[in-house]
N, C-alpha and C. Protein backbone atom coordinates (compact mmCIF):
# COMPACT_ATOMS: atom_id res chain seq x y z
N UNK A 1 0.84 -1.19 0.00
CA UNK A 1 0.00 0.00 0.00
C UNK A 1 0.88 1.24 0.00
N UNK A 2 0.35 2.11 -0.74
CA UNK A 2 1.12 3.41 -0.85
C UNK A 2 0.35 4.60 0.40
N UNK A 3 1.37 5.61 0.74
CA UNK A 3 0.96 6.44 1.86
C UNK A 3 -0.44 7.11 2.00
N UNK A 4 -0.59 7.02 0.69
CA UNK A 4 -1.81 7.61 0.54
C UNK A 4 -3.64 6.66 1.18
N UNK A 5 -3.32 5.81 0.32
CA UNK A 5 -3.92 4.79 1.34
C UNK A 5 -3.96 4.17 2.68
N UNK A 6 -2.73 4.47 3.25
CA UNK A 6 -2.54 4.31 4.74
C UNK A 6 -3.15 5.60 5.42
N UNK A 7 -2.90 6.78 4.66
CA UNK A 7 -3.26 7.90 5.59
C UNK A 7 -4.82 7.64 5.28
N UNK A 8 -5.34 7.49 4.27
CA UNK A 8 -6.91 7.41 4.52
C UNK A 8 -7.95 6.62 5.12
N UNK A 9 -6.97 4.93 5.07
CA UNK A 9 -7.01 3.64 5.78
C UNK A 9 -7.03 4.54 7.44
N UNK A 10 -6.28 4.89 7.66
CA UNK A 10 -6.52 5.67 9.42
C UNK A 10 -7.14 6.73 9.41
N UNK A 11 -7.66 7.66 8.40
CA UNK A 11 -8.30 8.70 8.66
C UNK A 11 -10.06 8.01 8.95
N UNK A 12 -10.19 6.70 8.40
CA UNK A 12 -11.72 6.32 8.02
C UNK A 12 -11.45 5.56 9.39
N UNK A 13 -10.57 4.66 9.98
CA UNK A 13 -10.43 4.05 11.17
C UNK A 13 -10.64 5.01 12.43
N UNK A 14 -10.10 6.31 12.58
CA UNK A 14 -10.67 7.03 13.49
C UNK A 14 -11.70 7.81 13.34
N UNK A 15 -12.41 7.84 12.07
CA UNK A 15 -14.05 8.10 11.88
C UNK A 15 -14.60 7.44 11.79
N UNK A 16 -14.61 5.98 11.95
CA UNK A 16 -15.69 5.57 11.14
C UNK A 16 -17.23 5.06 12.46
N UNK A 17 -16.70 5.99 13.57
CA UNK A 17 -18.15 5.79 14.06
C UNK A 17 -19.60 7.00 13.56
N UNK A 18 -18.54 7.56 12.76
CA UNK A 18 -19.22 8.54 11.71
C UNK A 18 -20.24 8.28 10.46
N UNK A 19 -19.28 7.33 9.91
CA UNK A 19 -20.03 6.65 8.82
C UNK A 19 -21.79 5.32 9.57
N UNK A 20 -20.96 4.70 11.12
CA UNK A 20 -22.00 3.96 11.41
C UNK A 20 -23.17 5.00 11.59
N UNK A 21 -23.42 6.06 12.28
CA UNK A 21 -23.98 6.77 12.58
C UNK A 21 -25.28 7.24 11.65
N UNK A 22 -24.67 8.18 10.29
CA UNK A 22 -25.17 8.04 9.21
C UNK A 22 -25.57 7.02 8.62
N UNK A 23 -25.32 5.55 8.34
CA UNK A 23 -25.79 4.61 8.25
C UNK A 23 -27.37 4.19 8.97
N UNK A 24 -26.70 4.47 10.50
CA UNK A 24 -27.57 3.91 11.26
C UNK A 24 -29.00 4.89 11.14
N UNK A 25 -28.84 6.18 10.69
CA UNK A 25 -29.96 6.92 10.91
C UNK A 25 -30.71 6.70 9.24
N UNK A 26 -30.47 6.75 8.18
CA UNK A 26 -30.70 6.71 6.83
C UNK A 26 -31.25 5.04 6.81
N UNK A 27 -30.86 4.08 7.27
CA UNK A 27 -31.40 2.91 6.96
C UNK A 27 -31.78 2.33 8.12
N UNK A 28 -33.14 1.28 7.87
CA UNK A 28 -33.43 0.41 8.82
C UNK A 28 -32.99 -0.92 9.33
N UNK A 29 -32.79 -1.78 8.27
CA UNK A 29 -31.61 -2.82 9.13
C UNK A 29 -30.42 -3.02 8.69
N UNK A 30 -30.25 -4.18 9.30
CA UNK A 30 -28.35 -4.23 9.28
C UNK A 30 -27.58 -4.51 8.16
N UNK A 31 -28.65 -5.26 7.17
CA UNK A 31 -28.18 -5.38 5.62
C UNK A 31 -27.68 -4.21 5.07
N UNK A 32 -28.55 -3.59 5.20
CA UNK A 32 -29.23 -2.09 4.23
C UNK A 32 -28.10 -0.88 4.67
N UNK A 33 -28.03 -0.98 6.18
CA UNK A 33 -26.63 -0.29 6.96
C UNK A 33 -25.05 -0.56 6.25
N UNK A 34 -25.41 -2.04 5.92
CA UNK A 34 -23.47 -2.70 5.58
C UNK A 34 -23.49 -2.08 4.62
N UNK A 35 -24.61 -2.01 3.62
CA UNK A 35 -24.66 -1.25 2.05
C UNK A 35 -24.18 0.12 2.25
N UNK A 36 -24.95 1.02 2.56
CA UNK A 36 -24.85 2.20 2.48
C UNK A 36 -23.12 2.50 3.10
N UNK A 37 -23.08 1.75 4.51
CA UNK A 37 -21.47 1.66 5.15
C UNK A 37 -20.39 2.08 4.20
N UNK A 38 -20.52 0.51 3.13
CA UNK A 38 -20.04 0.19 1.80
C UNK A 38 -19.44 1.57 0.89
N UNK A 39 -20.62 1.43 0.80
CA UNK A 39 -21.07 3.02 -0.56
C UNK A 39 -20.60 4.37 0.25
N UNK A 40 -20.41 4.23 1.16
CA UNK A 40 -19.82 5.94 1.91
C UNK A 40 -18.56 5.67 1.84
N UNK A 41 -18.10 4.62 2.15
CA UNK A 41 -16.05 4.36 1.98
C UNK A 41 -15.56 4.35 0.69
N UNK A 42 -16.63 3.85 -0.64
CA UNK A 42 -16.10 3.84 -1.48
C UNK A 42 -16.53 5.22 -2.04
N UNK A 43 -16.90 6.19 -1.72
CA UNK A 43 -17.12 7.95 -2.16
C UNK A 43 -16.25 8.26 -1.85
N UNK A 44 -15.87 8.54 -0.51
CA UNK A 44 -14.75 8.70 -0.01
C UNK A 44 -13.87 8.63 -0.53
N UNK A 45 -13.19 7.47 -0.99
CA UNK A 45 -12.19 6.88 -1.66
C UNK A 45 -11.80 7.74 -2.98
N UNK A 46 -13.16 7.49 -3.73
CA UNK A 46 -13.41 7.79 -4.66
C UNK A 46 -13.01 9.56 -4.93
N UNK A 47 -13.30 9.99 -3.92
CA UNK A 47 -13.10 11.65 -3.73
C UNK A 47 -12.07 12.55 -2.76
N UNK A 48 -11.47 10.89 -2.41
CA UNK A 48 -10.21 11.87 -1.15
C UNK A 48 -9.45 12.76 -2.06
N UNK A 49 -8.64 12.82 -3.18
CA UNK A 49 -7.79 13.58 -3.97
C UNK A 49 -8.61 14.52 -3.77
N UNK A 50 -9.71 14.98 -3.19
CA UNK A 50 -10.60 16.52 -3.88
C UNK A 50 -10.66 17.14 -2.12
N UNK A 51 -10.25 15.79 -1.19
CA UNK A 51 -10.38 16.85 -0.10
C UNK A 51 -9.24 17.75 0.26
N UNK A 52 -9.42 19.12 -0.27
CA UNK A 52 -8.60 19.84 0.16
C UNK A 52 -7.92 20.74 1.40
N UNK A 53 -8.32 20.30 2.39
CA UNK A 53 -7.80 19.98 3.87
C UNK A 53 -8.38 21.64 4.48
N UNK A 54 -9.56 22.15 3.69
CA UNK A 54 -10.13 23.17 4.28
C UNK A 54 -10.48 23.59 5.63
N UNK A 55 -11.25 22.30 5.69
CA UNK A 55 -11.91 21.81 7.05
C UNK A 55 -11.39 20.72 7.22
N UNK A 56 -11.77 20.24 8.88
CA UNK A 56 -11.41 19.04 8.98
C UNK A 56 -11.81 17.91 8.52
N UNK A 57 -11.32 16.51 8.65
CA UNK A 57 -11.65 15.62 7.64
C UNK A 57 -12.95 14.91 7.62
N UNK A 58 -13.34 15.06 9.70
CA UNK A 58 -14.32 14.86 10.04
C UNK A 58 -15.79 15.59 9.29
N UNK A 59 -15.21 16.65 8.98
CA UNK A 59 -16.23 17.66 8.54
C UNK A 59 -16.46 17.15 6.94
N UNK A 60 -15.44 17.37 6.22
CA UNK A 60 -15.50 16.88 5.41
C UNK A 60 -16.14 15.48 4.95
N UNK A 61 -16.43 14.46 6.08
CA UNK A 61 -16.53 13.09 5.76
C UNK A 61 -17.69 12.77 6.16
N UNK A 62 -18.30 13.99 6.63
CA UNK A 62 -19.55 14.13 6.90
C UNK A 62 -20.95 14.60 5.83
N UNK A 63 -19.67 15.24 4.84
CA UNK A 63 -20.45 16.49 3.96
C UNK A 63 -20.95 14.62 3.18
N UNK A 64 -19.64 14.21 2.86
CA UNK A 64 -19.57 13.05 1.61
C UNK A 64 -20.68 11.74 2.28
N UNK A 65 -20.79 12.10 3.62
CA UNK A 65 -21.44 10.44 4.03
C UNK A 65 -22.98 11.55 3.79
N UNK A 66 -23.95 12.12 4.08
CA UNK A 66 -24.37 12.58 4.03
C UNK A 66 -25.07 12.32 2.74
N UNK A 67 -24.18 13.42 2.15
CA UNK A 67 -24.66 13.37 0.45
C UNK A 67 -24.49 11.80 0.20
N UNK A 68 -24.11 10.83 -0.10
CA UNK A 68 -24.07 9.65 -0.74
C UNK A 68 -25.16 9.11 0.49
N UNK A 69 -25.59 9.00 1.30
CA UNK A 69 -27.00 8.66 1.88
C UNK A 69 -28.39 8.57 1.62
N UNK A 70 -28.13 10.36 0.93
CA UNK A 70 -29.19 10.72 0.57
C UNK A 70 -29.75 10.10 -0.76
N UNK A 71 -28.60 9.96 -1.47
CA UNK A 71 -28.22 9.61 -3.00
C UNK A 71 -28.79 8.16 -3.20
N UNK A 72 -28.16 7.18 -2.09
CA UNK A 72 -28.17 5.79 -1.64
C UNK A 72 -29.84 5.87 -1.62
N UNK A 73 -30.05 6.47 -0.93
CA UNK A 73 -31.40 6.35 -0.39
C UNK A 73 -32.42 6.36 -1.37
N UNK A 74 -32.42 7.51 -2.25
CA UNK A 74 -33.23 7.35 -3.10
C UNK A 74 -33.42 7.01 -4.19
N UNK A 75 -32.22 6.34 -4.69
CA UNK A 75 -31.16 5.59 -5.69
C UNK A 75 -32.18 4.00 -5.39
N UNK A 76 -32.14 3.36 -3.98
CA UNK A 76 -32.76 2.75 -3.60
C UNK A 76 -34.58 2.05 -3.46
N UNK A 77 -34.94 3.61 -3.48
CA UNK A 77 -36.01 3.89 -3.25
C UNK A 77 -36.73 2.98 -2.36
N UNK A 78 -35.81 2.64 -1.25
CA UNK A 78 -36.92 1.91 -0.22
C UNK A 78 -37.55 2.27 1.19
N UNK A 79 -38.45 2.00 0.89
CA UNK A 79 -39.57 2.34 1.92
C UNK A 79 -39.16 1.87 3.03
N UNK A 80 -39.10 2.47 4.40
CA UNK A 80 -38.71 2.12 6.10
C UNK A 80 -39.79 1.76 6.23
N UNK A 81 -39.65 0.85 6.73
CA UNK A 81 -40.74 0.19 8.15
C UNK A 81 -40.27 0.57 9.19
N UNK A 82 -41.13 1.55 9.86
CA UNK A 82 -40.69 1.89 11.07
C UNK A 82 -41.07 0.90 12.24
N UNK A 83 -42.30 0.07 12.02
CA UNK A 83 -43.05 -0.52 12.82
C UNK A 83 -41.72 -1.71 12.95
N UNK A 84 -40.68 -1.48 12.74
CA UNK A 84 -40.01 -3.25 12.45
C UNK A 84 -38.97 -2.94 14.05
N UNK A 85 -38.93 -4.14 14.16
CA UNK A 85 -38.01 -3.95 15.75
C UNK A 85 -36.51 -3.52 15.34
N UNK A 86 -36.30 -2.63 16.29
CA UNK A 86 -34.58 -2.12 16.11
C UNK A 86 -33.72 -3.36 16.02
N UNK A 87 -32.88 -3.32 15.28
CA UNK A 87 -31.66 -4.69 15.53
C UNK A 87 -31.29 -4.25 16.76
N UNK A 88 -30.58 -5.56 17.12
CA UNK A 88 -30.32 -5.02 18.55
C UNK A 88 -28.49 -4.98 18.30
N UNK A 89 -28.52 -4.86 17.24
CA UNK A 89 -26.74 -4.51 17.18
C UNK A 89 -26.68 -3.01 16.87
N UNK A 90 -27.89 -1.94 17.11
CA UNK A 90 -27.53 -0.27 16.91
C UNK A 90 -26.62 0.07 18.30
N UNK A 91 -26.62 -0.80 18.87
CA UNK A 91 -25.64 -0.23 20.19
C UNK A 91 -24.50 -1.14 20.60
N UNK A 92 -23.34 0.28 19.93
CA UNK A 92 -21.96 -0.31 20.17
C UNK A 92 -21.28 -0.41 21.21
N UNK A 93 -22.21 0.73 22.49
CA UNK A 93 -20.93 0.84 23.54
C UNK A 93 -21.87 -1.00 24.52
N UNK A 94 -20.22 -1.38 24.87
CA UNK A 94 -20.65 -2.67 25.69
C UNK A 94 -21.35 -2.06 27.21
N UNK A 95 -22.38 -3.17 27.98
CA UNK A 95 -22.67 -2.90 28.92
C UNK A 95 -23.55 -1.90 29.14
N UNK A 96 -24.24 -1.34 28.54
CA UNK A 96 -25.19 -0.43 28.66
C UNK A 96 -26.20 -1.15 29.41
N UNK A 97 -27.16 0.16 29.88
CA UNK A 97 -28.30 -0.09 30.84
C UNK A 97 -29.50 -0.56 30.15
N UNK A 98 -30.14 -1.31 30.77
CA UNK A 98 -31.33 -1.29 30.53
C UNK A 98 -32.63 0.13 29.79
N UNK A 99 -32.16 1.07 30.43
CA UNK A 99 -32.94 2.28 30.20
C UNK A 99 -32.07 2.68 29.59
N UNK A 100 -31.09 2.85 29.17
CA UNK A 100 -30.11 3.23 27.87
C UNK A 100 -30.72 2.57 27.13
N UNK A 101 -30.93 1.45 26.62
CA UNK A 101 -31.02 0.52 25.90
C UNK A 101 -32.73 0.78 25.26
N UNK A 102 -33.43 1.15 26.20
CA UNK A 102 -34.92 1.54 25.70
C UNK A 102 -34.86 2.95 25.49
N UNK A 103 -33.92 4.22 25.43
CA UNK A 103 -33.98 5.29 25.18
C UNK A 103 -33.72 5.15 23.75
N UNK A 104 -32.27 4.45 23.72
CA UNK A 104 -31.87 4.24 22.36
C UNK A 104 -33.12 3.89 21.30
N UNK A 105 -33.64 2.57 21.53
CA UNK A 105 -34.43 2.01 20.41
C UNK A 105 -35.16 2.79 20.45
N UNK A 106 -36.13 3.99 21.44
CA UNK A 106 -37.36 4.79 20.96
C UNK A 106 -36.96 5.79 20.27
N UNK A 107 -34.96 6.11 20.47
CA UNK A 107 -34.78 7.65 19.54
C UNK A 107 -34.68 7.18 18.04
N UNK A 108 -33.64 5.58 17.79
CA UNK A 108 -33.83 5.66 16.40
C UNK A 108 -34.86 5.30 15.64
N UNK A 109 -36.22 4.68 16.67
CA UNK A 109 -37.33 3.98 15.70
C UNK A 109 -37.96 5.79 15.52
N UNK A 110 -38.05 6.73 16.38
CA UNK A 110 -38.07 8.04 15.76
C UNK A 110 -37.45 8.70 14.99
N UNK A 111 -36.47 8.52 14.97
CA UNK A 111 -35.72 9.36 13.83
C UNK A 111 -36.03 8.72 12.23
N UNK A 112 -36.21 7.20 12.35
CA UNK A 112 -36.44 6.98 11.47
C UNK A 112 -37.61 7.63 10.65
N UNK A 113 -38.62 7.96 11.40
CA UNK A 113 -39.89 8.60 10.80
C UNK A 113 -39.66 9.89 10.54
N UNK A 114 -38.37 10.90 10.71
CA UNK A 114 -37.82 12.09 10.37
C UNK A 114 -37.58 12.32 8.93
N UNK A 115 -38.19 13.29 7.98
CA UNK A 115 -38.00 13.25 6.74
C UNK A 115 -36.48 13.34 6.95
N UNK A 116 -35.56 13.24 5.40
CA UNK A 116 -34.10 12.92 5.41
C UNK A 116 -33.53 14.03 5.84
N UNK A 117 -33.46 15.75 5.32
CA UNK A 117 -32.93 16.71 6.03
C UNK A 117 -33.07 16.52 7.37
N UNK A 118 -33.73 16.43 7.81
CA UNK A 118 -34.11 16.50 9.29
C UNK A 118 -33.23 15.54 10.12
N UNK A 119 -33.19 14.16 9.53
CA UNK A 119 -32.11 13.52 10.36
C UNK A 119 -30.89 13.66 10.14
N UNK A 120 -30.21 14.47 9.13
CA UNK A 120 -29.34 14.88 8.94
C UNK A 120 -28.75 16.30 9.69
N UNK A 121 -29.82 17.35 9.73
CA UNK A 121 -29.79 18.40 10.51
C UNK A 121 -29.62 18.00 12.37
N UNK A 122 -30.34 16.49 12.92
CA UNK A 122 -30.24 16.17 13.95
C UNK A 122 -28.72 15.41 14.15
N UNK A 123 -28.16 14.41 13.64
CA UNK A 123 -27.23 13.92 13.36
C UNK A 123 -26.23 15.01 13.32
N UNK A 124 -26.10 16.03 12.62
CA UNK A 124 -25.16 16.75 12.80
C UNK A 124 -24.91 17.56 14.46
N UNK A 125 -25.93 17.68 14.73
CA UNK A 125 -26.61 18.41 16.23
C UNK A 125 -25.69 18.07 17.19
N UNK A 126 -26.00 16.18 16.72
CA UNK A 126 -25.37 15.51 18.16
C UNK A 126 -24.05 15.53 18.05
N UNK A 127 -23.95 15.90 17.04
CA UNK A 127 -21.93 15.61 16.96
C UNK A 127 -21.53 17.12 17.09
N UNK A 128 -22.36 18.26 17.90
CA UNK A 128 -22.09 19.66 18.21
C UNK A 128 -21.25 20.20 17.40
N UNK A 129 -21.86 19.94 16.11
CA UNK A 129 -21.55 21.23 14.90
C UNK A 129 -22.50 21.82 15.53
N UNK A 130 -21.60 23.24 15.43
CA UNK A 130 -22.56 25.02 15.01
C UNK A 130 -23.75 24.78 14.17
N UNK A 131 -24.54 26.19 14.36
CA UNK A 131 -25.51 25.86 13.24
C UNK A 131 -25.03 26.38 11.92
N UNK A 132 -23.51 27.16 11.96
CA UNK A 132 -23.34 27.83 11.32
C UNK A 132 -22.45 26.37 10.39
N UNK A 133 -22.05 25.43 10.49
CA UNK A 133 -21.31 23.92 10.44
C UNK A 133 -22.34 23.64 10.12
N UNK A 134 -23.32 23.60 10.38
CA UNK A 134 -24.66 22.51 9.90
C UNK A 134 -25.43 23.29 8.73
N UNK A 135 -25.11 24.27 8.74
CA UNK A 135 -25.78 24.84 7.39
C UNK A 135 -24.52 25.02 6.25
N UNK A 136 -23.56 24.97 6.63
CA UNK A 136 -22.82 24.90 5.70
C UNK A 136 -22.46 23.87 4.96
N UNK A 137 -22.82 22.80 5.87
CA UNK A 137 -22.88 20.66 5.26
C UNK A 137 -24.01 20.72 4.37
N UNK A 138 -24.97 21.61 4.68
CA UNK A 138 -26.46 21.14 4.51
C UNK A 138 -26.71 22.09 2.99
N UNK A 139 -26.16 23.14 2.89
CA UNK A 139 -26.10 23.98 2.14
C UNK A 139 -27.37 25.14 2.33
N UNK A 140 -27.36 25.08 3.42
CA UNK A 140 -28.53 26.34 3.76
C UNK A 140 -28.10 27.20 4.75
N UNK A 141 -28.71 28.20 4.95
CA UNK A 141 -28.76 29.37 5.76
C UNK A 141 -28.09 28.90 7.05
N UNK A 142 -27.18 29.88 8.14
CA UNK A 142 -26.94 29.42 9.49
C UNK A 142 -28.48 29.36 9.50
N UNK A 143 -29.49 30.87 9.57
CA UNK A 143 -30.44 30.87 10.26
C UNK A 143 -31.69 29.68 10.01
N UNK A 144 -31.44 29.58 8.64
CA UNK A 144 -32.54 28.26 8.37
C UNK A 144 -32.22 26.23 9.31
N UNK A 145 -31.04 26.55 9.02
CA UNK A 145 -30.29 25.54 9.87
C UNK A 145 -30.94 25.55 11.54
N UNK A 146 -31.06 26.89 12.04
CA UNK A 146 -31.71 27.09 13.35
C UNK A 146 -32.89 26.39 13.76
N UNK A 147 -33.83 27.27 12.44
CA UNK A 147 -35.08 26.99 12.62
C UNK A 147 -35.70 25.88 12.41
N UNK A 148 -34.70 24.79 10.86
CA UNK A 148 -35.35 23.80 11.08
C UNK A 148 -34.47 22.72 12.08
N UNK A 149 -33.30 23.10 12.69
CA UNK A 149 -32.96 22.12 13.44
C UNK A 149 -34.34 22.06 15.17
N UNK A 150 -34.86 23.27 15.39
CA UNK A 150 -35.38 23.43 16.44
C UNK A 150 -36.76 22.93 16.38
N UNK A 151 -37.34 23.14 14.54
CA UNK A 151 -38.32 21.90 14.58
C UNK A 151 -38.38 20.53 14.31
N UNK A 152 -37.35 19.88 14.13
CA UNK A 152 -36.79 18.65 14.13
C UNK A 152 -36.63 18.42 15.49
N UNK A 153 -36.13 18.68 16.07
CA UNK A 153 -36.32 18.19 17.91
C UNK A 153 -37.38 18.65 18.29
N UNK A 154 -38.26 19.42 18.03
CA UNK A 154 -39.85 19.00 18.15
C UNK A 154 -40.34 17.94 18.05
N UNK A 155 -40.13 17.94 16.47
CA UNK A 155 -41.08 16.99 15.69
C UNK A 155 -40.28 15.50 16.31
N UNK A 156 -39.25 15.10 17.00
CA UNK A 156 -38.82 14.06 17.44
C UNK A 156 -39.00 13.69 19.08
N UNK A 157 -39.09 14.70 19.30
CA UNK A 157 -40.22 14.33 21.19
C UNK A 157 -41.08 13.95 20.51
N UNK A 158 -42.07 14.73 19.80
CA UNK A 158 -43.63 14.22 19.39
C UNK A 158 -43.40 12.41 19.25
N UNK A 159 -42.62 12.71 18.18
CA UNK A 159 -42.66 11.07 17.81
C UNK A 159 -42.58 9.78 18.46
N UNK A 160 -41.17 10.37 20.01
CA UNK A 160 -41.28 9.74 20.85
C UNK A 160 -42.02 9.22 21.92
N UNK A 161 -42.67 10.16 22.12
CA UNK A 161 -43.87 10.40 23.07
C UNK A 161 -45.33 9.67 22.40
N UNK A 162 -45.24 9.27 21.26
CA UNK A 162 -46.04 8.71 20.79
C UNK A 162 -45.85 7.28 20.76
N UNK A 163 -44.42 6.80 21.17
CA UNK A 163 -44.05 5.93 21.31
C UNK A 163 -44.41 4.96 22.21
N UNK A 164 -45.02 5.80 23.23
CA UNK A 164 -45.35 5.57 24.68
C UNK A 164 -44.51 5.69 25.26
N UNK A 165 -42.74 6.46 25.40
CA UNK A 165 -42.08 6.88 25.91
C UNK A 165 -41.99 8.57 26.40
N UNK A 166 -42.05 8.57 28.07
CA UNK A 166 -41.85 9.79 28.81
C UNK A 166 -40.69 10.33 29.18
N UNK A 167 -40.51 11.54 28.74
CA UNK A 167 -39.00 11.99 29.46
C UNK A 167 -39.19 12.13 30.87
């Protein structure tokens, strides 16, 4: 392997709970996850010569998992079942709680019902990009970035709460 591939071989090894992430929010099971997984490393790949080290790589590898999600997704054109039980492999850290474990499955069987900006605008949230970072991935306004990130965590209590889950 040449350097170039080693440096990107470790740049995707210390992101790639990035890529699961995006995965995990854009698709419903674990097949459909390895795919898209797939298809974000090979964009990547496909487009490291173009990252020009503006931002960080994280940022950058966000813009590319993102966009090829969206792409994936409707390239795909398949319909979520939200009603379908979470795999129970969406949770990587070992040893979690019980009530971890039921917070988790009610946020992603909600998010799943999040049109695609929206889980993308949330997804970025949790990884505390700015809004001014999240509209710049997203290609919209800081201020639009605001407004719809603030009705996206609306519209995702609602969902939860419909879940039969109480904060």
């Amino acid at each position: 392997m040449n350097s170039t591939e080693n440096e990107f071989l470790a740049l995707i090894e210390s992101n790639k709970g990035i890529i699961r992430k995006v995965s995990r929010t854009y698709m419903d099971t674990r097949d459909d996850q390895a795919d898209l997984e797939q298809e974000i490393i090979y964009q990547l790949w496909k487009s490291y010569d173009s990252f020009q080290h503006q931002s960080s790589f994280s940022t950058w590898m966000y813009r590319v998992a993102l966009n090829t999600a969206l792409v994936f997704y409707k390239k795909e054109k398949k319909k979520l079942t939200v009603d379908r039980e979470i795999p129970t492999d969406i949770i990587s850290e070992e040893n979690t709680s019980a009530v971890k474990d039921l917070q988790l499955s009610h946020f992603y069987k909600a998010i799943q019902k999040l049109e695609r900006i929206e889980k993308a605008l949330v997804l970025l949230h949790l990884e505390n990009y700015s809004h001014k970072e999240i509209g710049e991935n997203l290609g919209i306004s800081e201020g639009n970035a605001r407004i719809k990130l603030s009705r996206a965590k609306e519209k995702l209590k609602t969902l939860i709460k419909q879940q039969g889950y109480e904060f």
